[in-house]
N, C-alpha and C. Protein backbone atom coordinates (compact mmCIF):
# COMPACT_ATOMS: atom_id res chain seq x y z
N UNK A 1 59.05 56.62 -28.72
CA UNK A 1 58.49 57.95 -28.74
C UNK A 1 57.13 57.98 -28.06
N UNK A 2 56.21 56.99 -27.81
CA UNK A 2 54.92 56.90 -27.51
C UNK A 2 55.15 56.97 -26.24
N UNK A 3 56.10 56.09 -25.51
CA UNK A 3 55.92 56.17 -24.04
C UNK A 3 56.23 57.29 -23.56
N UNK A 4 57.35 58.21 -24.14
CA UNK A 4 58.00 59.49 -24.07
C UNK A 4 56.55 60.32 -23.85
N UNK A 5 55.84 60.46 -25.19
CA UNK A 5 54.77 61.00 -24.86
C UNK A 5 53.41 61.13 -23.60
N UNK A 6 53.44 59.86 -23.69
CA UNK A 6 52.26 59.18 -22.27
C UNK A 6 53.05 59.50 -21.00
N UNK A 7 54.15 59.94 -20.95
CA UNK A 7 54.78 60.23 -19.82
C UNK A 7 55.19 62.10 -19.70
N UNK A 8 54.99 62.58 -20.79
CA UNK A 8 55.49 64.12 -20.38
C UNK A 8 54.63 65.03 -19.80
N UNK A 9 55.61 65.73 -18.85
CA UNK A 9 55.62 66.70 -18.53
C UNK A 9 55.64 68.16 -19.12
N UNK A 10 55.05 69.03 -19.05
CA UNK A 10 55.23 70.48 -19.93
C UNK A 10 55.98 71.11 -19.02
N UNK A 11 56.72 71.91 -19.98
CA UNK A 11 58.00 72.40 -19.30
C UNK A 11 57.97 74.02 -19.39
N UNK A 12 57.28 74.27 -20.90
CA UNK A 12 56.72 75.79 -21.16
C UNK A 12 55.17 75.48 -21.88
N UNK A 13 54.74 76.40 -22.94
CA UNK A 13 53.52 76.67 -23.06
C UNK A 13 53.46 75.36 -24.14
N UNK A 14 54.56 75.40 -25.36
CA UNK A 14 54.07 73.90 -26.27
C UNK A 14 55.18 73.04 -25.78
N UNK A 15 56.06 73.22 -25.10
CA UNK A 15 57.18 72.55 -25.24
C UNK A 15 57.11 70.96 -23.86
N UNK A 16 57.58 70.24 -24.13
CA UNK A 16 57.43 68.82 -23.38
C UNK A 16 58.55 68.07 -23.33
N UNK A 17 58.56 67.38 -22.07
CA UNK A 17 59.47 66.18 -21.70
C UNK A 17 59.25 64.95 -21.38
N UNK A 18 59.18 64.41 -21.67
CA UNK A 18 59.06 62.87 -21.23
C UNK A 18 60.41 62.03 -21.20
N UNK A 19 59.97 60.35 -20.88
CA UNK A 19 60.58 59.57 -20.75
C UNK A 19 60.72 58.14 -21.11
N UNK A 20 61.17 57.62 -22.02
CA UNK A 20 61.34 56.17 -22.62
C UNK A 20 60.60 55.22 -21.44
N UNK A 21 60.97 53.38 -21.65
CA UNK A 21 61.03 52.82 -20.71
C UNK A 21 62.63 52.44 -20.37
N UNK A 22 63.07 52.85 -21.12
CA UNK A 22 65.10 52.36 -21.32
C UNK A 22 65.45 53.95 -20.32
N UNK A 23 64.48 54.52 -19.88
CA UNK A 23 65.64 56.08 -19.78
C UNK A 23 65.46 56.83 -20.41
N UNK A 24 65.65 57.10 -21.42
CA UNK A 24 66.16 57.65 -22.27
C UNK A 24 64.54 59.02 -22.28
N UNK A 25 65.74 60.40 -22.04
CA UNK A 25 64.71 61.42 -22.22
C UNK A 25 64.42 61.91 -23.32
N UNK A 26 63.42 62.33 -23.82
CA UNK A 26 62.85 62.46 -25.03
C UNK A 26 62.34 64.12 -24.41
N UNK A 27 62.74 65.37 -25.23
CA UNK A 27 61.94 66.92 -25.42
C UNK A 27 61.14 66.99 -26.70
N UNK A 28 59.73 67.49 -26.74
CA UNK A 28 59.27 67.50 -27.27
C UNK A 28 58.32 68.99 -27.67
N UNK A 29 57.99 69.07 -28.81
CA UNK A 29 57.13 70.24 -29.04
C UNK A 29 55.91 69.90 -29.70
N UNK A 30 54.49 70.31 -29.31
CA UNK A 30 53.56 69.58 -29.57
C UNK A 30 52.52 70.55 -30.48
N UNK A 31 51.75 70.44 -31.44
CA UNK A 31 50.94 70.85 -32.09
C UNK A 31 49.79 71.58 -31.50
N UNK A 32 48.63 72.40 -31.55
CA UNK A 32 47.59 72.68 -30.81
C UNK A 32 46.63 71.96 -30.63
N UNK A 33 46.73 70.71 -31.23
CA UNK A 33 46.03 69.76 -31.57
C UNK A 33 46.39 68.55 -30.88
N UNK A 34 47.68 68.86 -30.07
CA UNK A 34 48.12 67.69 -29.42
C UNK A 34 49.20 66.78 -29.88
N UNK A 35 49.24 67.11 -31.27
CA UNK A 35 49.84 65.87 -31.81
C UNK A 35 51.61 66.51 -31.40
N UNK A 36 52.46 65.66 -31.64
CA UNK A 36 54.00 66.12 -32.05
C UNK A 36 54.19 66.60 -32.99
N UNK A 37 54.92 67.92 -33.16
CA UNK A 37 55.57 68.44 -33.81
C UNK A 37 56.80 68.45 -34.57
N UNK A 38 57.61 67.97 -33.21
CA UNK A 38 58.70 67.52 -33.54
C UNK A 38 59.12 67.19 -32.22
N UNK A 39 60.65 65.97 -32.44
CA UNK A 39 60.80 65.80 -30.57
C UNK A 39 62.09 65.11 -30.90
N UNK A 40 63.18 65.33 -29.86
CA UNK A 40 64.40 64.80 -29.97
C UNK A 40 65.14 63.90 -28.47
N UNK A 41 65.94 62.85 -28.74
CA UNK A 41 66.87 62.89 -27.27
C UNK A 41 67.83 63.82 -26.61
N UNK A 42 67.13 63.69 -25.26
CA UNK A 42 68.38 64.86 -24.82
C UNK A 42 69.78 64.02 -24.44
N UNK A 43 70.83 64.71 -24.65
CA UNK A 43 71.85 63.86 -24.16
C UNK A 43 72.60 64.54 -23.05
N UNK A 44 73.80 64.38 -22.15
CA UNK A 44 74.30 65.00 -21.49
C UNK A 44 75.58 65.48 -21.89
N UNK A 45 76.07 66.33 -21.37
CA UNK A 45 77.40 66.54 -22.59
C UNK A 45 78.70 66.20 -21.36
């Protein structure tokens, strides 16, 4: 989850994307404070 973080991109106003070192994409929603809110893997269907 940390690298996910150190790596995202904002996508809307709280909302974020990042990226593992395996791949693996991580969306995220972030606090006003910066911190995570909450954050999940995306998968492909």
């Amino acid at each position: 989850m940390d690298e996910a973080y150190h790596t995202r991109k904002q996508v809307r106003s709280n909302k974020y994307r990042g990226i593992t070192s395996t791949g693996i994409k991580i969306e995220m929603y972030l606090n006003s404070d910066g911190t995570i809110a909450t954050a999940y893997p995306l998968y492909k269907k």
